[in-house]
Each structure stands twice: as structure tokens, then as C-alpha cells.
C-alpha atoms as a PDB file:
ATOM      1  CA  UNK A   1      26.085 -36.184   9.801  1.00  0.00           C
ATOM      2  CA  UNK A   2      25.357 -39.316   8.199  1.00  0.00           C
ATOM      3  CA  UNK A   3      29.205 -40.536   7.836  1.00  0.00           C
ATOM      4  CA  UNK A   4      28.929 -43.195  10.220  1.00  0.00           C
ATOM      5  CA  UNK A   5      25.894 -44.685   8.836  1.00  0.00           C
ATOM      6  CA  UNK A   6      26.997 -44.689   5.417  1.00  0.00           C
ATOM      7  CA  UNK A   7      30.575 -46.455   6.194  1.00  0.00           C
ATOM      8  CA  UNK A   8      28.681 -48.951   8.403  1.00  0.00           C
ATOM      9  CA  UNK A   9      26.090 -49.615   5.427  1.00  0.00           C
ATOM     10  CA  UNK A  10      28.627 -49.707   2.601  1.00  0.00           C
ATOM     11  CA  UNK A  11      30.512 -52.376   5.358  1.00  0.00           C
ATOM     12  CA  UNK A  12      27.665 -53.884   5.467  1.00  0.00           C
ATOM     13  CA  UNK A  13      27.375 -54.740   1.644  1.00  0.00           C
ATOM     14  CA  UNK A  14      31.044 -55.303   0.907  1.00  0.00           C
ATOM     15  CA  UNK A  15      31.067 -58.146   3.676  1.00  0.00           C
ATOM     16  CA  UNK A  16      27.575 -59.489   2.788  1.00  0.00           C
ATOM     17  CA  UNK A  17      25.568 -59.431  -0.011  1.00  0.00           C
ATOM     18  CA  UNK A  18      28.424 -58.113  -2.511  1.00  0.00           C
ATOM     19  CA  UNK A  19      31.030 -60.041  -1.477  1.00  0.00           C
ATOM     20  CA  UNK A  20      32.975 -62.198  -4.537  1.00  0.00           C
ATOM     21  CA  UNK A  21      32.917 -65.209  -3.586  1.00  0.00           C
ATOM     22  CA  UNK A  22      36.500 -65.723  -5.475  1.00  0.00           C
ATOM     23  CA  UNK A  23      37.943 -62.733  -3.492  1.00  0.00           C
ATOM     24  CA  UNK A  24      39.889 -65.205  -0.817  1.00  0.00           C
ATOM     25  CA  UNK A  25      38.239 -63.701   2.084  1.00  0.00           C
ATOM     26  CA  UNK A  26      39.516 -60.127   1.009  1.00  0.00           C
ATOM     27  CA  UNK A  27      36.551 -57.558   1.520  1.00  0.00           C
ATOM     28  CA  UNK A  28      35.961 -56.547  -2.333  1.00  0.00           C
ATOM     29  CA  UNK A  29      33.090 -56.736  -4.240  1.00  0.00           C
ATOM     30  CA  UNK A  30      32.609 -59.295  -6.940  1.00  0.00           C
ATOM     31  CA  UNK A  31      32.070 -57.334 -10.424  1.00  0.00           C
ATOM     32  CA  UNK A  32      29.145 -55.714 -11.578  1.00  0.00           C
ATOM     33  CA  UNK A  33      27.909 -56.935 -15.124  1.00  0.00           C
ATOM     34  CA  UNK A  34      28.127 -54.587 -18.076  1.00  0.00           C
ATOM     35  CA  UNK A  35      24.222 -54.094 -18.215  1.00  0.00           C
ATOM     36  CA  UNK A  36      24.377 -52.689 -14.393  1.00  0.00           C
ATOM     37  CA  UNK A  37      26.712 -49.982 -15.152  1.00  0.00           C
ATOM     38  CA  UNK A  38      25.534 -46.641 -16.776  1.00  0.00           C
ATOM     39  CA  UNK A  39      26.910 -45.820 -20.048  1.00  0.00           C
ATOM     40  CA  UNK A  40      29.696 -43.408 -19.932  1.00  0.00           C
ATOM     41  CA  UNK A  41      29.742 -39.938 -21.740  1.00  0.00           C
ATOM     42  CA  UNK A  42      32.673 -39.921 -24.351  1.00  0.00           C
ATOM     43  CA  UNK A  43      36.288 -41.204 -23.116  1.00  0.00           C
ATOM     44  CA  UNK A  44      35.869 -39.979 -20.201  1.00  0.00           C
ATOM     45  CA  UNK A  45      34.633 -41.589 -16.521  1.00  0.00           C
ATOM     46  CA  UNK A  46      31.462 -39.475 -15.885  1.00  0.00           C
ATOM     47  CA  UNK A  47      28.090 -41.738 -16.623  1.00  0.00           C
ATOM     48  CA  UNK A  48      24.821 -41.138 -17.241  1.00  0.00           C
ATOM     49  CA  UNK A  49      23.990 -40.542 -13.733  1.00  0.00           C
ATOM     50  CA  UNK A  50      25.933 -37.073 -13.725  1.00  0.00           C
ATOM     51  CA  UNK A  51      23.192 -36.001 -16.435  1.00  0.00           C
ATOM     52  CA  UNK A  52      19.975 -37.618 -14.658  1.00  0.00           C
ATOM     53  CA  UNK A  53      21.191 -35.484 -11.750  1.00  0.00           C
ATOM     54  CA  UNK A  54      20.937 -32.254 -13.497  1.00  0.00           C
ATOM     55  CA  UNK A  55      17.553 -33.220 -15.238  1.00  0.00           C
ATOM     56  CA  UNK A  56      15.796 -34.262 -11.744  1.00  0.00           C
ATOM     57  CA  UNK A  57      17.672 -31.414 -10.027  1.00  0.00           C
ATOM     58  CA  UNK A  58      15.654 -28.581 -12.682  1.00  0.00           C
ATOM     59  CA  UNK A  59      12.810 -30.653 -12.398  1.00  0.00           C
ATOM     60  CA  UNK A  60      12.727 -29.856  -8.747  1.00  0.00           C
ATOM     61  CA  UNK A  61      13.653 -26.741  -8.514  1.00  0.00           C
ATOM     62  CA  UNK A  62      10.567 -26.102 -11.163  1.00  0.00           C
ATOM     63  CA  UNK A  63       8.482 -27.631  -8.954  1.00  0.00           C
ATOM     64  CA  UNK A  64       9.162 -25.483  -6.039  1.00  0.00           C
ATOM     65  CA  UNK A  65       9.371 -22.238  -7.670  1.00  0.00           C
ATOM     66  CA  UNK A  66       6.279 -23.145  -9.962  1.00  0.00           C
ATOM     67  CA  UNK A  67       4.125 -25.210  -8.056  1.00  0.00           C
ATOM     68  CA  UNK A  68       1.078 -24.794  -5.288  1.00  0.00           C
ATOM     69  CA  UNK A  69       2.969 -27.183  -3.389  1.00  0.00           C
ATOM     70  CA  UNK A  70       6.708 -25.377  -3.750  1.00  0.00           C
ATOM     71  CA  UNK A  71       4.954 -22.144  -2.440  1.00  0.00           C
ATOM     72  CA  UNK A  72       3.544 -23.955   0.791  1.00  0.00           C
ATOM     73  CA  UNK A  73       7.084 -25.317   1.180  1.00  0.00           C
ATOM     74  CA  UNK A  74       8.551 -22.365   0.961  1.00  0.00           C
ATOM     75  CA  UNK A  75       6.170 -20.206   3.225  1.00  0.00           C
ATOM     76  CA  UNK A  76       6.343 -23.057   5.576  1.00  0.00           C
ATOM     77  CA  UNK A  77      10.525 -22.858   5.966  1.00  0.00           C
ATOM     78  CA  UNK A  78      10.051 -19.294   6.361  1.00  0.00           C
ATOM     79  CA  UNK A  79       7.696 -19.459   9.277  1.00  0.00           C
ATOM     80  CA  UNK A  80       9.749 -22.167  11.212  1.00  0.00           C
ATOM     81  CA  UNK A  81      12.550 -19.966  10.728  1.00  0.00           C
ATOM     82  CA  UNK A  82      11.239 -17.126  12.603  1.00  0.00           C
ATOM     83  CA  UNK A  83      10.483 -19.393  15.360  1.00  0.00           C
ATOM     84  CA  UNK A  84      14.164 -20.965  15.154  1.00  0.00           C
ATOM     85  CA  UNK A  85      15.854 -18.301  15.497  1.00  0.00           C
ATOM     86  CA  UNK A  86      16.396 -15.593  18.430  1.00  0.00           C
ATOM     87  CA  UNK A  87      14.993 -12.294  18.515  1.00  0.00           C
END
């Protein structure tokens, strides 16, 4: 639903703030430097963001299943559901 939003922003940064200012008026983005990129697992192309990911994504789901708060979240989906749909 977002698709729009997200081409207009990443337009946004390749023909502002990003832009190389070497490119020759081509929309690219100038290089990031080595200490802005993620280390890379192995010889492969997935970083370290593949495996923060996972870690926040149990940490979450912990939280709902285990938590006060997760509980009230949950109860509180169920109840607007009921409402949602018909009868």
C-alpha cells in the first residue's frame, strides 16, 4: 500500500541528499564508506542485518506471547475483530 510513498521517498534521496556529486547529473548515489555498510556473513551477500532481523523478530514475538502488554494486544485484536467483521 505504501509503494508509491516509498518510490517517491527513495526519489527523493537519490536526487537530493545522496546524490554524487561526480555522477554527471545521472541519478546514482555517491558511495557509501566501508564503516556504513554491515559486515557480510561468509562469501556470500547477506549482512548482518539479515541476523538482527531474526533476533528483534523472537524478541517480539516473546514479548507478545509472554508479556502483560502482548496479552492486552492480543485480546484487543480479537475484540475489534468481532466488530469488523459481519455476523
Amino acid at each position: 500500500m505504501l509503494n508509491y510513498v516509498a518510490i517517491l521517498w527513495v526519489n527523493y534521496l537519490v536526487f537530493g541528499p545522496w546524490k554524487d556529486p561526480q555522477g554527471m547529473n545521472f541519478p546514482l548515489s555517491a558511495h557509501f564508506e566501508p564503516a556504513a555498510i554491515l559486515p557480510t556473513l561468509g562469501n556470500t551477500r547477506v549482512h548482518l542485518g539479515l541476523l538482527f532481523a531474526l533476533i528483534i523478530a523472537v524478541v517480539l514475538w516473546y514479548v507478545l506471547r509472554r508479556s502483560r502488554w502482548g496479552y492486552e494486544v492480543t485480546v484487543i485484536g480479537e475484540v475489534l475483530g468481532r466488530h469488523v467483521m459481519p455476523a
